[in-house]
C-alpha atoms as a PDB file:
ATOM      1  CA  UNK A   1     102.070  88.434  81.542  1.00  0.00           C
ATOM      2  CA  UNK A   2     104.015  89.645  84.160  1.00  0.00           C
ATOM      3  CA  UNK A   3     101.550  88.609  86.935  1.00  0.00           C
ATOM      4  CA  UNK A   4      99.914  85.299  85.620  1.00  0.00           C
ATOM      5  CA  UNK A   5     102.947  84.023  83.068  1.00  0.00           C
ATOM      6  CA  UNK A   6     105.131  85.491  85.651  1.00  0.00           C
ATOM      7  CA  UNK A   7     107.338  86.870  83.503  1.00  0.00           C
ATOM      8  CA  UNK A   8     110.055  88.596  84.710  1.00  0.00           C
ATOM      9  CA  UNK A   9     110.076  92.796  84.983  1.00  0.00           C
ATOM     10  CA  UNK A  10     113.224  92.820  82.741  1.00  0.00           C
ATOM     11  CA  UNK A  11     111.680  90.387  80.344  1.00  0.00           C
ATOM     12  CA  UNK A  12     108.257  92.064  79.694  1.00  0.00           C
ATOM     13  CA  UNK A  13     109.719  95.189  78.956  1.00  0.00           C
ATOM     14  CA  UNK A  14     111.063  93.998  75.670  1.00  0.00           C
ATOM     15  CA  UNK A  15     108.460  91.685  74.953  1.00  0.00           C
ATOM     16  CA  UNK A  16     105.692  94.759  75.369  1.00  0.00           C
ATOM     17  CA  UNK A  17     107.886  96.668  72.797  1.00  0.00           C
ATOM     18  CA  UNK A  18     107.705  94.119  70.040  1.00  0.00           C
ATOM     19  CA  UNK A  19     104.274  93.351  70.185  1.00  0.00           C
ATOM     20  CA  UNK A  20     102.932  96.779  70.627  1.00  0.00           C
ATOM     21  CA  UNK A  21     105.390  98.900  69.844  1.00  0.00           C
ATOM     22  CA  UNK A  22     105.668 100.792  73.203  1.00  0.00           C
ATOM     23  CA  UNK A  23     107.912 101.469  75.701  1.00  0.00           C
ATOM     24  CA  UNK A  24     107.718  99.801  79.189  1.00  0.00           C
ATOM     25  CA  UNK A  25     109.537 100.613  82.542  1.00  0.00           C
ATOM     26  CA  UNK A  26     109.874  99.150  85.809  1.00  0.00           C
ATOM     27  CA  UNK A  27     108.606 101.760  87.294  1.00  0.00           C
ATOM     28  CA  UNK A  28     105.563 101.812  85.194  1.00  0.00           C
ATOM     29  CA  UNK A  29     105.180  98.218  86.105  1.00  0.00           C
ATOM     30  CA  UNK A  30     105.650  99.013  89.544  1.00  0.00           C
ATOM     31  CA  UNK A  31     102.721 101.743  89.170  1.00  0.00           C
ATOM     32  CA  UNK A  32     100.032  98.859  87.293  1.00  0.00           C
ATOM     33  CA  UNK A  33     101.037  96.342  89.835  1.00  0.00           C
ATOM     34  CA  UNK A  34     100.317  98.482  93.170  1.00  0.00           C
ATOM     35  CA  UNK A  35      96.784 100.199  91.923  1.00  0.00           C
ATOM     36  CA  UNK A  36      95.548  96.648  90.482  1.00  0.00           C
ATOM     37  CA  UNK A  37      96.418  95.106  93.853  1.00  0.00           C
ATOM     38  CA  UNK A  38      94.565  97.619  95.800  1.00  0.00           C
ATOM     39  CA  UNK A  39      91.163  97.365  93.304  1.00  0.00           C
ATOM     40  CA  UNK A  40      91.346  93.680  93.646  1.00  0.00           C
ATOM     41  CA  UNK A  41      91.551  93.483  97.733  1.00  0.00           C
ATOM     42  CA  UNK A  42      88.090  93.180  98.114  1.00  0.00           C
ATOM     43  CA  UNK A  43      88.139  90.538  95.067  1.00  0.00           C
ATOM     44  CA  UNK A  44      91.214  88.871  96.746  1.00  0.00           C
ATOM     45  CA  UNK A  45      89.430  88.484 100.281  1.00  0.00           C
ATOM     46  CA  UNK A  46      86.279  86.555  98.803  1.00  0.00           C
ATOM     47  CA  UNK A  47      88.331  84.390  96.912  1.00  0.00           C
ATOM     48  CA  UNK A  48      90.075  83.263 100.306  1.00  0.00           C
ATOM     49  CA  UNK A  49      86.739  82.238 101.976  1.00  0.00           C
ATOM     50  CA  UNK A  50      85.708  80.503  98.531  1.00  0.00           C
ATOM     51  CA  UNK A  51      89.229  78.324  98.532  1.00  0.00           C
ATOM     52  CA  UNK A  52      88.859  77.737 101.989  1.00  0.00           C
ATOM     53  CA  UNK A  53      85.057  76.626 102.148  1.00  0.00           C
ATOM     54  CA  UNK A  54      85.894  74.280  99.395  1.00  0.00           C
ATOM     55  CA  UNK A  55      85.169  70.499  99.892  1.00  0.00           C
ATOM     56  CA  UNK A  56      88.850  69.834  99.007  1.00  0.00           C
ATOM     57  CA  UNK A  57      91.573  72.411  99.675  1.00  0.00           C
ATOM     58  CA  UNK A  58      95.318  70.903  98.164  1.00  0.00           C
ATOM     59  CA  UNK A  59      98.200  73.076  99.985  1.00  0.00           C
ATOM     60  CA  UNK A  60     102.097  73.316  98.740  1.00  0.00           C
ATOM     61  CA  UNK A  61     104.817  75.361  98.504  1.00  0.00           C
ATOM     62  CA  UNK A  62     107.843  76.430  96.119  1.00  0.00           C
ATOM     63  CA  UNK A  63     110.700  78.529  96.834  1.00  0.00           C
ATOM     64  CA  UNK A  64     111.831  81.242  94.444  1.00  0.00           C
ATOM     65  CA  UNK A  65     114.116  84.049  94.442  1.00  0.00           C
ATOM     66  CA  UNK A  66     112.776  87.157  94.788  1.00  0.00           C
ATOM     67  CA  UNK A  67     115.062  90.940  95.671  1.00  0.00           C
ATOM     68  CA  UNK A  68     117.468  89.030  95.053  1.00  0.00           C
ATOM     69  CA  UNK A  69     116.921  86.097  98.065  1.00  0.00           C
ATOM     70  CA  UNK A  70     115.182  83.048  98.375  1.00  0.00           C
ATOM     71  CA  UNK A  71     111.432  83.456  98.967  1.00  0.00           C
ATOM     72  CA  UNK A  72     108.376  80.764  99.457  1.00  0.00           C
ATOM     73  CA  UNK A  73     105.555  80.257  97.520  1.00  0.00           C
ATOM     74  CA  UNK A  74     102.573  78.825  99.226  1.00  0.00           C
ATOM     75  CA  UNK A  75      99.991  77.592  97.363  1.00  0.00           C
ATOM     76  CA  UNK A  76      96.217  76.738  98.241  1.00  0.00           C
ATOM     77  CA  UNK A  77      94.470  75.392  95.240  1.00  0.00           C
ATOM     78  CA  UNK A  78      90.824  73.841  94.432  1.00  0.00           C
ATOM     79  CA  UNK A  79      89.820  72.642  91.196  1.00  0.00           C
ATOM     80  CA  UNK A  80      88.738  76.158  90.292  1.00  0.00           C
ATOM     81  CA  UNK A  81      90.780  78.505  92.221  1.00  0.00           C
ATOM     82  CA  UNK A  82      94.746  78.874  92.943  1.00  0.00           C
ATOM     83  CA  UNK A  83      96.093  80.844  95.863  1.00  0.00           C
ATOM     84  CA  UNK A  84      99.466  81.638  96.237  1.00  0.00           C
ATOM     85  CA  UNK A  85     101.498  84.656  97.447  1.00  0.00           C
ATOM     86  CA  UNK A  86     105.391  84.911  97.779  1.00  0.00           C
ATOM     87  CA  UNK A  87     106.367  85.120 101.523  1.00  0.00           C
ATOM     88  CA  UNK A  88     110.477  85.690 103.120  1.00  0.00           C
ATOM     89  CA  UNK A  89     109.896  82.652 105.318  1.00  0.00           C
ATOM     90  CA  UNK A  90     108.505  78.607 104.854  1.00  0.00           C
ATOM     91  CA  UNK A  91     106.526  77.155 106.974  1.00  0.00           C
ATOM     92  CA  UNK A  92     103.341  78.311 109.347  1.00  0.00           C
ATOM     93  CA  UNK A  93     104.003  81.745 108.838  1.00  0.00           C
ATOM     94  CA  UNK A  94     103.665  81.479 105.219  1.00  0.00           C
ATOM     95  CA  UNK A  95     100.972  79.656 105.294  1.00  0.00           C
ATOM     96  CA  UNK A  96      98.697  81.701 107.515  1.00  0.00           C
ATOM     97  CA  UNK A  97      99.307  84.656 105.979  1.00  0.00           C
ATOM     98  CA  UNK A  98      98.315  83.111 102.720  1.00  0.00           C
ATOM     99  CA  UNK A  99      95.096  83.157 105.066  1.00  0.00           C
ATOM    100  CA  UNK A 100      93.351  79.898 104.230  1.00  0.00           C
ATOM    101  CA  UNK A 101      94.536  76.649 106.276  1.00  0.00           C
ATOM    102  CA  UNK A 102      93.250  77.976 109.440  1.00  0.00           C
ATOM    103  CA  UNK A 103      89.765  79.024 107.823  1.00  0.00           C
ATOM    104  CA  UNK A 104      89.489  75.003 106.394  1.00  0.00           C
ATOM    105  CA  UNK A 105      87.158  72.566 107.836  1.00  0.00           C
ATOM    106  CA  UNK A 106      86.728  70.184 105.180  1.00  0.00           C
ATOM    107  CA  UNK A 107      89.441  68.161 103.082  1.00  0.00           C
ATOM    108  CA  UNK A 108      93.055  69.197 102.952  1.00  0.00           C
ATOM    109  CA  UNK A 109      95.165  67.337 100.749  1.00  0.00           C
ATOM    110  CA  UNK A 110      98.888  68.282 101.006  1.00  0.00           C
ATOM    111  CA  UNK A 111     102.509  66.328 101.193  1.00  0.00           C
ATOM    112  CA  UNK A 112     102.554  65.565 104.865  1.00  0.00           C
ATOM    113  CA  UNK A 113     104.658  68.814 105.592  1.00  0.00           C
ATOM    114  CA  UNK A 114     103.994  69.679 109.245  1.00  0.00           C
ATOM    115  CA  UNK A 115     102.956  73.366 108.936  1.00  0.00           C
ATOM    116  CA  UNK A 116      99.896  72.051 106.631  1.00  0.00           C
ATOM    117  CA  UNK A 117      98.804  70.109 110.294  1.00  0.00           C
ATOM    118  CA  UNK A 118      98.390  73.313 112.035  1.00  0.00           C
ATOM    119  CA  UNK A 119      94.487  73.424 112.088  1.00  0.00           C
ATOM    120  CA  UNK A 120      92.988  70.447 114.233  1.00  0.00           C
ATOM    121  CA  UNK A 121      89.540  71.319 112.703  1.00  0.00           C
ATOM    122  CA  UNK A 122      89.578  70.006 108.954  1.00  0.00           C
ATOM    123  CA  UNK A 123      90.296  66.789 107.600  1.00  0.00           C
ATOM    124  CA  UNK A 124      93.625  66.097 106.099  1.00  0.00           C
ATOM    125  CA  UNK A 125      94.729  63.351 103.277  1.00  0.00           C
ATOM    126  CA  UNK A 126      98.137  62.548 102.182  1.00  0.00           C
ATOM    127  CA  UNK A 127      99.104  63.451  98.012  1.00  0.00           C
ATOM    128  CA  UNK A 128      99.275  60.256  96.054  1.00  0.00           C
ATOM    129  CA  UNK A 129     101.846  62.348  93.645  1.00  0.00           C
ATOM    130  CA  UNK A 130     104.249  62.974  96.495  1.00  0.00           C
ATOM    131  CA  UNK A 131     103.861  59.469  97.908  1.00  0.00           C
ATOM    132  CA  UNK A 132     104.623  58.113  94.107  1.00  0.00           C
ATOM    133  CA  UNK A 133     107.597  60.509  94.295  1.00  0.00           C
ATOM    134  CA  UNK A 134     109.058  59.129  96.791  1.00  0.00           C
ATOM    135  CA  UNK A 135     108.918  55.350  96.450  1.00  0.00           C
ATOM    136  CA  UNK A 136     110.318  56.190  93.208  1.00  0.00           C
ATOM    137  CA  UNK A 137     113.438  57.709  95.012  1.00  0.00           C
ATOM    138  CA  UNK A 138     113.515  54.903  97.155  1.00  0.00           C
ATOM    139  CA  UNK A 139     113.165  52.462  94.175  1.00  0.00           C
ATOM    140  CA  UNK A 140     116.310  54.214  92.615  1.00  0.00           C
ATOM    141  CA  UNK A 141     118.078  54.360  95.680  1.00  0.00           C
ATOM    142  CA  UNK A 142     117.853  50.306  96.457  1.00  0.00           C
ATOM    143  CA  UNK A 143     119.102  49.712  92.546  1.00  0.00           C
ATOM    144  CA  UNK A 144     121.808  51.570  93.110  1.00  0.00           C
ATOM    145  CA  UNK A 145     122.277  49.928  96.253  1.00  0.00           C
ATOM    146  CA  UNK A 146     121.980  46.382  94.400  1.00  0.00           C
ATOM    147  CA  UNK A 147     124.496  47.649  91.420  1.00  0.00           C
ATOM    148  CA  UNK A 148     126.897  49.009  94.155  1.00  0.00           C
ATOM    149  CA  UNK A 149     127.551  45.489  95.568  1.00  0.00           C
END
């Protein structure tokens, strides 16, 4: 829950209490979290090459908070698999340590943010949700601009 529902620390804690009747810390949490990670590294590495030898890579980004500051979220998903791993900074950065836009060569499919450019050697297409997005804005924007005068 905590990892996949991404439910908060102080959230789960309660929510593991009423449904199994057992106490849950932090630092317990903290504990699970750190020896899953470390069995699933070998798991996590073959699931990079997968997303990124996939006909059609899609690549975003969120921001969150996260200690307290604003972190990023990058994202590389297929139609099987979802990459993402929180990162202190947006942009190339993020996205190369997520590890899989410079390992494409096939399709990526992402909002026409300039850090998703970054590797010359795979194909890139423009998201028909973002352009949608913003011709709606646009559309709004011009009413308003009508209604105004």
């Amino acid at each position: 829950m905590n990892q996949q529902q991404l439910l908060p620390n102080d959230r789960l804690g309660p929510v593991v209490r009423r449904s199994f009747g057992q106490p849950l810390n932090a630092g317990t949490l903290a504990v699970a979290n750190k020896w899953t990670l470390a069995h699933l590294a070998p798991s996590a590495r073959a699931l990079v090459r997968r997303v990124a030898q996939a006909p059609v890579v899609h690549l975003d980004e969120s921001g969150l908070r996260a200690a307290g500051a604003l972190h990023w979220l990058p994202v590389a998903a297929t139609t099987d698999w979802t990459l993402h791993e929180v990162h202190p900074k947006r942009g190339s950065e993020a996205m190369a340590a997520l590890g899989v836009i410079g390992a494409c060569r096939q399709w990526v499919v992402s909002d026409h943010w300039k850090p998703h450019f970054t590797n010359p050697k795979c194909l890139h297409a423009l998201c028909n949700h973002h352009f949608l997005r913003e011709l709606e804005f646009l559309w709004k924007e011009q009413l308003e601009g009508v209604r105004g005068n």
